[in-house]
N, C-alpha and C. Protein backbone atom coordinates (compact mmCIF):
# COMPACT_ATOMS: atom_id res chain seq x y z
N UNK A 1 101.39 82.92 88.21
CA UNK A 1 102.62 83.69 87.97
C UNK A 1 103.83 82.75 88.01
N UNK A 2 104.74 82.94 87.30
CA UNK A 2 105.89 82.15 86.47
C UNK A 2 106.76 82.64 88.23
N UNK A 3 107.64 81.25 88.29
CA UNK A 3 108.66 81.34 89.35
C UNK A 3 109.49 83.26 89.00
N UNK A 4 109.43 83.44 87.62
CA UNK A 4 110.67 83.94 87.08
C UNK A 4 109.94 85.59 87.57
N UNK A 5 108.51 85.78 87.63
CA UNK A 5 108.27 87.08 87.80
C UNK A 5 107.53 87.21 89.59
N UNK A 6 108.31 85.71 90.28
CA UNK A 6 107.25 86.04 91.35
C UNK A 6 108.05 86.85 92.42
N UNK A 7 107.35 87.92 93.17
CA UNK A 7 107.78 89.29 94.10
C UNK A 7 108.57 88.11 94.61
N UNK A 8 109.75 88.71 95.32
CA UNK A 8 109.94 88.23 96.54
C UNK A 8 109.44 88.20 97.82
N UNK A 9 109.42 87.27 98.70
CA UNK A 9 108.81 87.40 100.04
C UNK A 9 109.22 88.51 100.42
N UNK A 10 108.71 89.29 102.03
CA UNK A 10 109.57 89.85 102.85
C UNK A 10 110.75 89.75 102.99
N UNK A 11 110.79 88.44 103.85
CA UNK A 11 111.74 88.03 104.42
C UNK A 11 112.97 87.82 103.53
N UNK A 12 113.12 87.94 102.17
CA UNK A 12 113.84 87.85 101.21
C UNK A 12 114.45 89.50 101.12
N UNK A 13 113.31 90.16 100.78
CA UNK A 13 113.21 91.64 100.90
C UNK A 13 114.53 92.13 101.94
N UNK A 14 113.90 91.59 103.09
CA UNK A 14 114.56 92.06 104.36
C UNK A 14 116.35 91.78 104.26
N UNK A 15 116.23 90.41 103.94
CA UNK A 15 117.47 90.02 103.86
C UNK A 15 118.80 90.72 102.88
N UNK A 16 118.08 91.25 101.69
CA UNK A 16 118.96 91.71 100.69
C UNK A 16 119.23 93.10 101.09
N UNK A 17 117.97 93.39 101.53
CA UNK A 17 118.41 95.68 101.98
C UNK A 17 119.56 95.45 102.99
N UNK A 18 120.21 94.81 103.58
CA UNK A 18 121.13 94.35 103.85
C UNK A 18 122.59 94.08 103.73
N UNK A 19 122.51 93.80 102.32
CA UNK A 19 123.35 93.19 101.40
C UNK A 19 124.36 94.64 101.28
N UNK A 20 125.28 94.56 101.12
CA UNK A 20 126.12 95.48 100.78
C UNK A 20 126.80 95.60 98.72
N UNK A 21 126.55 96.68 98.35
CA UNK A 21 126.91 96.57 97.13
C UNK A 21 127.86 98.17 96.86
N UNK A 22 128.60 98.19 95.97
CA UNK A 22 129.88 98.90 95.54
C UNK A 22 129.60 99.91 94.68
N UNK A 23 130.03 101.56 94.90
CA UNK A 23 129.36 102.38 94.21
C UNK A 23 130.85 102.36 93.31
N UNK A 24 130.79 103.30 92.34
CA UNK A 24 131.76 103.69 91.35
C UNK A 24 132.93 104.28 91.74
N UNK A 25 133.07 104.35 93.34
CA UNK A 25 134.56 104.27 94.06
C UNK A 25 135.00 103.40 94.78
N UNK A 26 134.34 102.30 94.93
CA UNK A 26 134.42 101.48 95.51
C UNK A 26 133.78 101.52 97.15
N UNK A 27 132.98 102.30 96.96
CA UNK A 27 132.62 102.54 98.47
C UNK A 27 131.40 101.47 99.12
N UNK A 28 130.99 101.02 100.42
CA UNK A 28 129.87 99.98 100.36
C UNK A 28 128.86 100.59 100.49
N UNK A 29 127.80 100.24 100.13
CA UNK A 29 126.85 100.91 100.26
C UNK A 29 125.26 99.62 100.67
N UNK A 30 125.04 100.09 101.78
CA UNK A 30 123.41 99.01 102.04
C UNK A 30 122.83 99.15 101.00
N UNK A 31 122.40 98.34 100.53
CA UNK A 31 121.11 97.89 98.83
C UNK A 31 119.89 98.25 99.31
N UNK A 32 119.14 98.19 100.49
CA UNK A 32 118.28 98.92 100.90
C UNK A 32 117.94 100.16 101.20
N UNK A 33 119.17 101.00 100.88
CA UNK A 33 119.51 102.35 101.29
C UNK A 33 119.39 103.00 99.98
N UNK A 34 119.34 102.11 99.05
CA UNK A 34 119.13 102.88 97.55
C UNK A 34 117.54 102.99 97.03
N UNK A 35 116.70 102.48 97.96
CA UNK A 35 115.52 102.64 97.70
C UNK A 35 114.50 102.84 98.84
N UNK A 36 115.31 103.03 99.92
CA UNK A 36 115.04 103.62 101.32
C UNK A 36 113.32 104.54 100.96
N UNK A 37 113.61 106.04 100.13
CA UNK A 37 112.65 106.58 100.54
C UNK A 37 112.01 107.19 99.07
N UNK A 38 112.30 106.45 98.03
CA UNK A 38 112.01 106.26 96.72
C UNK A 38 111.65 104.89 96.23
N UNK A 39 110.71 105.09 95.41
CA UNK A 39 110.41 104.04 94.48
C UNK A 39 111.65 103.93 93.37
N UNK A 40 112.15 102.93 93.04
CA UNK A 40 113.36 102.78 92.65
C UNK A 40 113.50 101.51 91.53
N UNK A 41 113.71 101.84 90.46
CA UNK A 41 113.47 100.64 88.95
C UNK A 41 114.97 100.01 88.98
N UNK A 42 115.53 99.12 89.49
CA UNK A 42 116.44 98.28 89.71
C UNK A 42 116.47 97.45 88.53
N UNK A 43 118.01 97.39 87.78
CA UNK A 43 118.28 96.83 86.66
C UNK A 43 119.40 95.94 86.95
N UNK A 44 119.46 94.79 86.89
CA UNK A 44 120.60 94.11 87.94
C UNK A 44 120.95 93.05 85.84
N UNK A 45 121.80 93.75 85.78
CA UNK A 45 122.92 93.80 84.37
C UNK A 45 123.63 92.39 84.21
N UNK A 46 123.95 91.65 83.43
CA UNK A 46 124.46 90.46 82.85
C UNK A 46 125.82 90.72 83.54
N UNK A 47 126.65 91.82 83.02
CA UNK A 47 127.80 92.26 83.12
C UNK A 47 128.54 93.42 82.67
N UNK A 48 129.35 94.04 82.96
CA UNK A 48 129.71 94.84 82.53
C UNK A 48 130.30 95.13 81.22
N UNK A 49 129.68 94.59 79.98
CA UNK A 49 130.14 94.62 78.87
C UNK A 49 128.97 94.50 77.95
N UNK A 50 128.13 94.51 78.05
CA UNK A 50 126.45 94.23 77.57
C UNK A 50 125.72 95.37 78.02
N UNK A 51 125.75 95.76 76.73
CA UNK A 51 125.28 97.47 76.99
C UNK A 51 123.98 97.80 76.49
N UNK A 52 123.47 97.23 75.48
CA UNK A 52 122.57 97.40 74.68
C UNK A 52 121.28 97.62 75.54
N UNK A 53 120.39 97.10 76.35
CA UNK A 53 119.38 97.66 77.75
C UNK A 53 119.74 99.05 78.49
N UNK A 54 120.73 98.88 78.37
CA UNK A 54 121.25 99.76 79.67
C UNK A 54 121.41 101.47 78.52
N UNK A 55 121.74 101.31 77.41
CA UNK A 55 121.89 102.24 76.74
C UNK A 55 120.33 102.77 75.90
N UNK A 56 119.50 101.52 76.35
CA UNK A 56 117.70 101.94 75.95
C UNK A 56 117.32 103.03 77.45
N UNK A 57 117.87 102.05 78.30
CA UNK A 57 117.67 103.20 79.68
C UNK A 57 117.60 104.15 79.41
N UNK A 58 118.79 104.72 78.84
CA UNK A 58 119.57 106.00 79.01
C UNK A 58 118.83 106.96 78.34
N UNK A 59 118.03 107.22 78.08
CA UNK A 59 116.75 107.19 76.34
C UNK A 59 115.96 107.83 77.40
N UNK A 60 115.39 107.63 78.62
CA UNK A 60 114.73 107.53 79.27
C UNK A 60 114.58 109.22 80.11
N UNK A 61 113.79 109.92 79.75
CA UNK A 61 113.65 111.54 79.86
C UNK A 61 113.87 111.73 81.60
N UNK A 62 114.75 112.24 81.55
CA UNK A 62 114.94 112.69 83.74
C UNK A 62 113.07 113.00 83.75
N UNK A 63 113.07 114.43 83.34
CA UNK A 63 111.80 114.29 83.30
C UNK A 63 110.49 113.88 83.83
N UNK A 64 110.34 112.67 83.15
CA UNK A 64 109.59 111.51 82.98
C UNK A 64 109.44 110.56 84.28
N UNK A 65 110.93 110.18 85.02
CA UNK A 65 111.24 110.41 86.07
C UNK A 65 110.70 110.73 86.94
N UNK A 66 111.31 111.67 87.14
CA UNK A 66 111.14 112.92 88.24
C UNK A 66 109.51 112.80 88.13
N UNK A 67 108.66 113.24 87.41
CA UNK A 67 107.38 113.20 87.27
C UNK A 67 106.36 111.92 88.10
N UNK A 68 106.77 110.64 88.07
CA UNK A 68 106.91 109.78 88.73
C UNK A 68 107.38 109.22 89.66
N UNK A 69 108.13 110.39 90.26
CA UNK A 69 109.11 110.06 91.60
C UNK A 69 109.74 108.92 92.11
N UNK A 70 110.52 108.84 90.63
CA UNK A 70 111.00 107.14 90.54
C UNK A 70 112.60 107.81 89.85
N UNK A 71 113.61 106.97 90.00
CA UNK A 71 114.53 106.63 89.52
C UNK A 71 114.95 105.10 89.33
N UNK A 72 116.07 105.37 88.44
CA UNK A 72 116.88 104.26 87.73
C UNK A 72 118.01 103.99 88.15
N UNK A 73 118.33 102.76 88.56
CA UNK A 73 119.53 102.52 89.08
C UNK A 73 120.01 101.15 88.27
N UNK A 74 121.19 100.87 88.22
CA UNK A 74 121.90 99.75 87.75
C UNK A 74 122.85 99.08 88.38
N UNK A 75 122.98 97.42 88.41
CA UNK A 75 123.84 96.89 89.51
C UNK A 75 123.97 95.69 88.85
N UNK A 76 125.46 95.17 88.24
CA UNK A 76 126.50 94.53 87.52
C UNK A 76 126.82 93.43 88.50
N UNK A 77 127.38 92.78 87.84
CA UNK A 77 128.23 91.34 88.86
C UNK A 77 129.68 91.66 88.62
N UNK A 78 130.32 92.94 88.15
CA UNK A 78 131.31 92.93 87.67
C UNK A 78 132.28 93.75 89.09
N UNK A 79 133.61 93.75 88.47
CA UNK A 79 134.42 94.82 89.88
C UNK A 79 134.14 96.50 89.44
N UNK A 80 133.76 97.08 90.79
CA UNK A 80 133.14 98.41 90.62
C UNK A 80 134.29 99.11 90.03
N UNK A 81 135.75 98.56 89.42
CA UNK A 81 136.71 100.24 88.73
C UNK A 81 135.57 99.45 87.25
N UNK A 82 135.07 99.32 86.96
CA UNK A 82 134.92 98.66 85.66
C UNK A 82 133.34 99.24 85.29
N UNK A 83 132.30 100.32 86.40
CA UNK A 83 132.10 101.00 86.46
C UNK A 83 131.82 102.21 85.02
N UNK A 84 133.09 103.04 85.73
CA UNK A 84 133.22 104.24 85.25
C UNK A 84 133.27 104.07 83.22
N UNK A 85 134.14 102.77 83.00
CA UNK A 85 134.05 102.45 81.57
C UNK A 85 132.58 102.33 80.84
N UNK A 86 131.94 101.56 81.93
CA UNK A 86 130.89 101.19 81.71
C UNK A 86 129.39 102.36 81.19
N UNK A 87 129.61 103.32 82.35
CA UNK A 87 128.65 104.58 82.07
C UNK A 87 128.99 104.91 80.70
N UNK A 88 130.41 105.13 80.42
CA UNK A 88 130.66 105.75 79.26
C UNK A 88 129.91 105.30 77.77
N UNK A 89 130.38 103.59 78.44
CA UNK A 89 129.80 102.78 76.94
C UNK A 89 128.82 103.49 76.57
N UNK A 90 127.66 103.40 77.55
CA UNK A 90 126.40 102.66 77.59
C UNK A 90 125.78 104.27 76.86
N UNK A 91 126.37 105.40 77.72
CA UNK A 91 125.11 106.95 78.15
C UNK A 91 124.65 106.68 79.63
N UNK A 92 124.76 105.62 79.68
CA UNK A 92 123.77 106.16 81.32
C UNK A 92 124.43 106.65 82.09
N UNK A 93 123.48 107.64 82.98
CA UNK A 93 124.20 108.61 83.75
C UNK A 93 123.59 108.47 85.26
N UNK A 94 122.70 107.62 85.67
CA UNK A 94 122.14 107.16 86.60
C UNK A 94 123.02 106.60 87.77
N UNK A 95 122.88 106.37 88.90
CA UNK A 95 124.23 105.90 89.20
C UNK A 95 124.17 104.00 89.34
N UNK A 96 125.24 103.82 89.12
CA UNK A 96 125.95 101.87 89.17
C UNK A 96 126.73 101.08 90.30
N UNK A 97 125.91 100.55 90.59
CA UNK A 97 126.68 99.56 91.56
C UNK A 97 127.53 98.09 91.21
N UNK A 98 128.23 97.66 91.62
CA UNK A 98 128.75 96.56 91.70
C UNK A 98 128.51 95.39 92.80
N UNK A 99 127.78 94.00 92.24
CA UNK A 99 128.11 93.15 93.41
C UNK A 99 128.74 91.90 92.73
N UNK A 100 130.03 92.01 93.21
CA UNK A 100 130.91 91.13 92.59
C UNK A 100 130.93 89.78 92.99
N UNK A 101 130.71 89.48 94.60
CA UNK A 101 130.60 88.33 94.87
C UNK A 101 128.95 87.33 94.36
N UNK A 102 128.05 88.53 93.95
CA UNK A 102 126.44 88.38 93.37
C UNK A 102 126.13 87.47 94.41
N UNK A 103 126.23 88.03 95.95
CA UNK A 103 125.20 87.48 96.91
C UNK A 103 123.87 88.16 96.94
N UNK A 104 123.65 89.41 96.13
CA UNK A 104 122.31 90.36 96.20
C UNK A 104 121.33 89.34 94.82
N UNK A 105 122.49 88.98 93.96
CA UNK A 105 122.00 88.62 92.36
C UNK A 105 120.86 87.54 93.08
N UNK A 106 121.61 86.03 93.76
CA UNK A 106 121.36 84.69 94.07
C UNK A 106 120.26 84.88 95.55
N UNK A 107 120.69 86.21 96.22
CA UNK A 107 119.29 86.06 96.89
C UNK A 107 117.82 86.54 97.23
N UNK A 108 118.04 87.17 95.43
CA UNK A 108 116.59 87.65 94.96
C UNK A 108 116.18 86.95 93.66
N UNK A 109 117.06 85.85 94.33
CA UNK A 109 116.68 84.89 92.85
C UNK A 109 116.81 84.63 91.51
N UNK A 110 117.90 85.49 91.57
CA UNK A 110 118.83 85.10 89.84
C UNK A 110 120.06 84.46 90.05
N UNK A 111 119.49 83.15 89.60
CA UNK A 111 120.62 81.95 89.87
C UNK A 111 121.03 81.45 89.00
N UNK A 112 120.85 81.78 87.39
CA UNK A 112 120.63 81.28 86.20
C UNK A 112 121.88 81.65 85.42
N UNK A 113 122.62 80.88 85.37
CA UNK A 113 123.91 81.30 84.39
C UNK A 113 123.68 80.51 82.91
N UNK A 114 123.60 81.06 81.74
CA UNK A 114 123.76 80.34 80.54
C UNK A 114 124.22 81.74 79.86
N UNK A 115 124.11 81.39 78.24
CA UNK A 115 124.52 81.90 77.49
C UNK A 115 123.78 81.56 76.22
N UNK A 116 122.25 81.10 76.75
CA UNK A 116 121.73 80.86 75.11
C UNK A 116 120.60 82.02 75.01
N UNK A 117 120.39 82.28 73.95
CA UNK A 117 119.63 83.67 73.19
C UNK A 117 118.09 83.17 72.94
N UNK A 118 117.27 84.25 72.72
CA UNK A 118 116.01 84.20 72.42
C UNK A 118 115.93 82.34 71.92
N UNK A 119 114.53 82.01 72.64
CA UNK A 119 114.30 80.80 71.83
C UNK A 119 113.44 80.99 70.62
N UNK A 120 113.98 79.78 69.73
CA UNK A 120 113.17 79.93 68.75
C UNK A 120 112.27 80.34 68.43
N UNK A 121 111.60 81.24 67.94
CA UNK A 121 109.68 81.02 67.52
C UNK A 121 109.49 82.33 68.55
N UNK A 122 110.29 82.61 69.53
CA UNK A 122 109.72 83.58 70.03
C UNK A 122 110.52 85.17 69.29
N UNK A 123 109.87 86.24 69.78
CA UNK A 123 110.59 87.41 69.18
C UNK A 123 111.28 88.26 70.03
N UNK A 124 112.59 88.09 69.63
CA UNK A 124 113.48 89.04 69.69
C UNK A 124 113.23 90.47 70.64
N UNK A 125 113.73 90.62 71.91
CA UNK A 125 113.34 92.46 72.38
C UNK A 125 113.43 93.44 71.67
N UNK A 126 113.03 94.41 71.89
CA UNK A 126 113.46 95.96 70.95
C UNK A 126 114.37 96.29 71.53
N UNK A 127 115.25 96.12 72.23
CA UNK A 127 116.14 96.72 72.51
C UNK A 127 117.73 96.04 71.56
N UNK A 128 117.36 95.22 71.42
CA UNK A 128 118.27 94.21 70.80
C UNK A 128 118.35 94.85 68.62
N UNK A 129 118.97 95.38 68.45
CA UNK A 129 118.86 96.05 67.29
C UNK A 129 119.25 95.30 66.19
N UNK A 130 120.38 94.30 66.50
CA UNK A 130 121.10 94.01 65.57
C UNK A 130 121.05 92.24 65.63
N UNK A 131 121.66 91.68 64.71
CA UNK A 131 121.82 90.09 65.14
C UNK A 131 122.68 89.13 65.92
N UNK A 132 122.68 88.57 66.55
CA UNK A 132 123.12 87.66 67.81
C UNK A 132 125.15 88.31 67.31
N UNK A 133 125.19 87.47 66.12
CA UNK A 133 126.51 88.03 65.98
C UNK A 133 127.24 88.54 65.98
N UNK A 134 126.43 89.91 64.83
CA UNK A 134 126.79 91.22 65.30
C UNK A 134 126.77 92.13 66.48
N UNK A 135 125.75 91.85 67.34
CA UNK A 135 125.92 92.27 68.80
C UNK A 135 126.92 91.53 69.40
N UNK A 136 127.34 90.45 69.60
CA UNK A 136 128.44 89.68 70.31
C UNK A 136 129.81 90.62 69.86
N UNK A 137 129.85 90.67 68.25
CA UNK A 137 130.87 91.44 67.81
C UNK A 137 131.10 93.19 68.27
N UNK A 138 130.11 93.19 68.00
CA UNK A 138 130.06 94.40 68.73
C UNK A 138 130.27 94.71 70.20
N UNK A 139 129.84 94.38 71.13
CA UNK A 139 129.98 94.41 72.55
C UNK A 139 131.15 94.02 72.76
N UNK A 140 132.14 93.08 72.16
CA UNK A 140 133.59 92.50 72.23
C UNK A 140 133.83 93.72 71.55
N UNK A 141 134.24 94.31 70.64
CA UNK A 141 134.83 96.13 69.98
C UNK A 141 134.90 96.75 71.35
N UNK A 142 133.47 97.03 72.07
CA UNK A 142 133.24 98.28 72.71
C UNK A 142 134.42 98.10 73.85
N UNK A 143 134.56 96.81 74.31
CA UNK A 143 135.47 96.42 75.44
C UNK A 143 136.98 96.57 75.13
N UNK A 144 137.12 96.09 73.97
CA UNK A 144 138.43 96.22 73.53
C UNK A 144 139.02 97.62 73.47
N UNK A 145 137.95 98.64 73.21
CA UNK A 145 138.15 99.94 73.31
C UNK A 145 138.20 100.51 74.55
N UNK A 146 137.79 99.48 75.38
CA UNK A 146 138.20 100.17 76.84
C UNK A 146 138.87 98.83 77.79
N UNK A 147 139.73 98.77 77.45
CA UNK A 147 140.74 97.43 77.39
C UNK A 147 140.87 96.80 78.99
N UNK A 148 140.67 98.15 80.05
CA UNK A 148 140.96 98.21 81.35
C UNK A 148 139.76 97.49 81.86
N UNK A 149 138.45 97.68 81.08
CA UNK A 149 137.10 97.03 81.63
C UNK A 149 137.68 95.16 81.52
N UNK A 150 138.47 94.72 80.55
CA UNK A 150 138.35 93.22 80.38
C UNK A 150 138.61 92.53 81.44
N UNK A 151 138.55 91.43 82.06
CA UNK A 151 138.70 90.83 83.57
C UNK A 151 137.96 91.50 84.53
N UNK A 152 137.08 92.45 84.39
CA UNK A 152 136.61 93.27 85.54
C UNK A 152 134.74 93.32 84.94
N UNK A 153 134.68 92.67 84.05
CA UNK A 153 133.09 93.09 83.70
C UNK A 153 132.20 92.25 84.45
N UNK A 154 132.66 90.82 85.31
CA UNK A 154 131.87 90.00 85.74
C UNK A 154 131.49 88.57 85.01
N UNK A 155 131.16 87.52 85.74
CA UNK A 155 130.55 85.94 84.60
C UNK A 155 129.67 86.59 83.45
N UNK A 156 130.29 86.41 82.27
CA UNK A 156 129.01 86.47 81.55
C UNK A 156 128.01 85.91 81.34
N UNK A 157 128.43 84.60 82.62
CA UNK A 157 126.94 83.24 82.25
C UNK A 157 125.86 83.75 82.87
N UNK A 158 126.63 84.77 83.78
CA UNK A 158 125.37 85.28 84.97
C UNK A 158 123.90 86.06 84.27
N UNK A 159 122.64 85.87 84.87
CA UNK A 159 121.84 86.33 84.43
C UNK A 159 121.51 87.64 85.01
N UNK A 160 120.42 88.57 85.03
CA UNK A 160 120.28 89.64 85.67
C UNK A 160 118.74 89.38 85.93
N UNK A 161 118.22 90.72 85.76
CA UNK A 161 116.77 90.73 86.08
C UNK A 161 116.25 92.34 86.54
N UNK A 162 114.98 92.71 86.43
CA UNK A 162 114.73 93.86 86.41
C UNK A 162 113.35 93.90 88.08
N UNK A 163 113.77 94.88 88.55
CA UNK A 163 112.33 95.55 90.02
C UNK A 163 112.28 96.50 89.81
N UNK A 164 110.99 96.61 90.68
CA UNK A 164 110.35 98.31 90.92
C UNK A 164 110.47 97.66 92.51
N UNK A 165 111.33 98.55 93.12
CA UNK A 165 111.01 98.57 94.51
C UNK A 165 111.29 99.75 95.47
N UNK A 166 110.99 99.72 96.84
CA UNK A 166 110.54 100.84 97.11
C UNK A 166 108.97 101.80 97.47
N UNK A 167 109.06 102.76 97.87
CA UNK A 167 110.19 103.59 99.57
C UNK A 167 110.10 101.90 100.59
N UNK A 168 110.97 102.22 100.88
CA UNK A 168 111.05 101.07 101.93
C UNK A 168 110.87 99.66 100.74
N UNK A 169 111.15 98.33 102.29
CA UNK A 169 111.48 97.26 101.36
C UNK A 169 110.04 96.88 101.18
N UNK A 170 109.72 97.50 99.77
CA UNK A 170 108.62 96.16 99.20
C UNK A 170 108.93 96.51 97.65
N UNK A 171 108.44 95.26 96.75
CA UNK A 171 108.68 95.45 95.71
C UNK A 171 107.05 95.09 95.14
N UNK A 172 106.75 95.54 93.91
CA UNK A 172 105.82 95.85 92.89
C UNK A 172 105.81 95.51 92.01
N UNK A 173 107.22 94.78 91.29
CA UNK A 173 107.48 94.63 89.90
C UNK A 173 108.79 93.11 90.06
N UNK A 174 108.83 92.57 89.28
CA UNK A 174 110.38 90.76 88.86
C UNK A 174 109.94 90.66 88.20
N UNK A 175 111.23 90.44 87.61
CA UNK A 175 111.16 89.53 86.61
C UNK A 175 112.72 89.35 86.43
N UNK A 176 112.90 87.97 86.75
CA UNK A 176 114.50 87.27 86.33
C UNK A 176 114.32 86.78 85.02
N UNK A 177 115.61 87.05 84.14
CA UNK A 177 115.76 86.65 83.20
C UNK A 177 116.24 84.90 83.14
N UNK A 178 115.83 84.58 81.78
CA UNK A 178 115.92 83.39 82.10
C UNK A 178 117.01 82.65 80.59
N UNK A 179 117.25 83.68 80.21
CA UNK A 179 118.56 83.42 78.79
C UNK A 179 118.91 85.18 78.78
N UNK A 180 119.80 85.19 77.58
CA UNK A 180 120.58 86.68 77.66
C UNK A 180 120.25 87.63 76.99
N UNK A 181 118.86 87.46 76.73
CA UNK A 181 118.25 88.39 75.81
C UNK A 181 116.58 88.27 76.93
N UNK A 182 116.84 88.24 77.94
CA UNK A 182 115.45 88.28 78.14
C UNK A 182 115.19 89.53 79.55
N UNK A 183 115.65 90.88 79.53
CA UNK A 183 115.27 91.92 79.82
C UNK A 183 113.81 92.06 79.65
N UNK A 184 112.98 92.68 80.55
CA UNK A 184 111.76 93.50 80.36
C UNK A 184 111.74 94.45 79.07
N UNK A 185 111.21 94.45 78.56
CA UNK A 185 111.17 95.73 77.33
C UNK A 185 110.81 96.42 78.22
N UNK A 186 111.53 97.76 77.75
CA UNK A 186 111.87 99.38 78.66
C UNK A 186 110.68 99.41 78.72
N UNK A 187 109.79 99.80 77.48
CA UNK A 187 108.24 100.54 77.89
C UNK A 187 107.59 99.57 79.01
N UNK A 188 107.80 98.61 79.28
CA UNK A 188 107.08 97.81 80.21
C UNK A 188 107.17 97.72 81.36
N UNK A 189 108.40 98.43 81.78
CA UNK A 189 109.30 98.35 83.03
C UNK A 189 108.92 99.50 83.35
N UNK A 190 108.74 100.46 82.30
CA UNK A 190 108.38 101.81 82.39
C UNK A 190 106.93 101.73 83.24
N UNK A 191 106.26 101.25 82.57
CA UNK A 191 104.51 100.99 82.81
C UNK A 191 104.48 100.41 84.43
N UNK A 192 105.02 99.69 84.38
CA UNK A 192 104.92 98.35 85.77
C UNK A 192 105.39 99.90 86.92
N UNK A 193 106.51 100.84 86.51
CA UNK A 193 107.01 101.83 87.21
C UNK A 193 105.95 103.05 87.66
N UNK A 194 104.78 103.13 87.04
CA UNK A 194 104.33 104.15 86.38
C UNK A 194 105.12 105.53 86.29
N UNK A 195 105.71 104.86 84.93
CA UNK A 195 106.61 106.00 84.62
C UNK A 195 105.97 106.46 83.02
N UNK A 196 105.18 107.57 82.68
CA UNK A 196 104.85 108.09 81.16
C UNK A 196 105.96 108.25 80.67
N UNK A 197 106.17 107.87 79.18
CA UNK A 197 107.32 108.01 78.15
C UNK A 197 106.54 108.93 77.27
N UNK A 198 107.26 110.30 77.00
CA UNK A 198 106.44 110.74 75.40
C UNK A 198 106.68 110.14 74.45
């Protein structure tokens, strides 16, 4: 198993439920407390301006969910007023955290800041619809349209990464991204969740 999908230890575990992260009022909230007594699919976001994953989420039947006694949560490097713009972009209605200083990001092991795209030869996610350009162009529109998100979305060098973790601290599922197109494909995150999609 690749550094990039390996669980974290415990003691890593332990350390982050810990961690304090920012709900959509700015309130703190323990990171361990969000997956306390649920299995819980943790989407830890580039930034608050990169919507395109987060709006495949949203796709994602309560349902389907619920059926699996799992939820979806999302958590940005950006400042939590930047938030509320953000749900809007995207559709998701799940709730979003903020960790702005990304001491939760760096100590579950996404340390990776760049800005380069799929490598060559390999293929492209499904979530990714359009071309490098036009998504750049696009995601710069969506912001501009919500003008208050700009300075508040977070590094865009920062990487993210996707868990299944939960009730309590253990996790089941990593994978850190390792460029800005390298999200889990939903159905897979789904699967690793056992979450059925119709």
């Amino acid at each position: 198993m690749s550094l990039r999908d390996q669980l974290p230890e415990a003691s890593v575990l332990e350390t982050a439920s810990k961690l304090l992260v920012e709900d959509s009022k700015g309130n703190k909230v323990e990171f361990g407390s969000l997956f306390a007594d649920q299995k819980t699919i943790v989407v830890f976001l580039r930034h608050f301006i990169c919507g395109a994953y987060s709006s495949q989420l949203s796709d994602i039947p309560e349902a389907s969910l619920a059926a699996a006694g799992t939820k979806i949560i999302l958590i940005g490097c950006g400042e939590w007023k930047a938030i509320g713009a953000y749900a809007d972009m995207t559709g998701f209605k799940g709730p979003i955290y903020a960790d702005p200083k990304r001491t939760l990001f760096f100590t579950l092991g996404m340390d990776i800041q760049n800005h380069e795209v799929t490598p060559a030869g390999q293929q492209k996610p499904s979530y990714l619809t359009m071309s490098n350009t036009a998504n750049a162009i696009y995601s710069i529109g969506r912001a501009f349209a919500r003008p208050w998100i700009i300075g508040k979305q977070g590094n865009t060098y920062q990487l993210g990464g996707d868990f299944v973790l939960g009730p309590g601290n253990q996790c089941s599922f990593a994978h850190r991204m390792q460029h800005t197109q390298d999200h889990v494909e939903v159905a897979d995150l789904m699967k690793a969740a056992g979450v059925t999609i119709p």
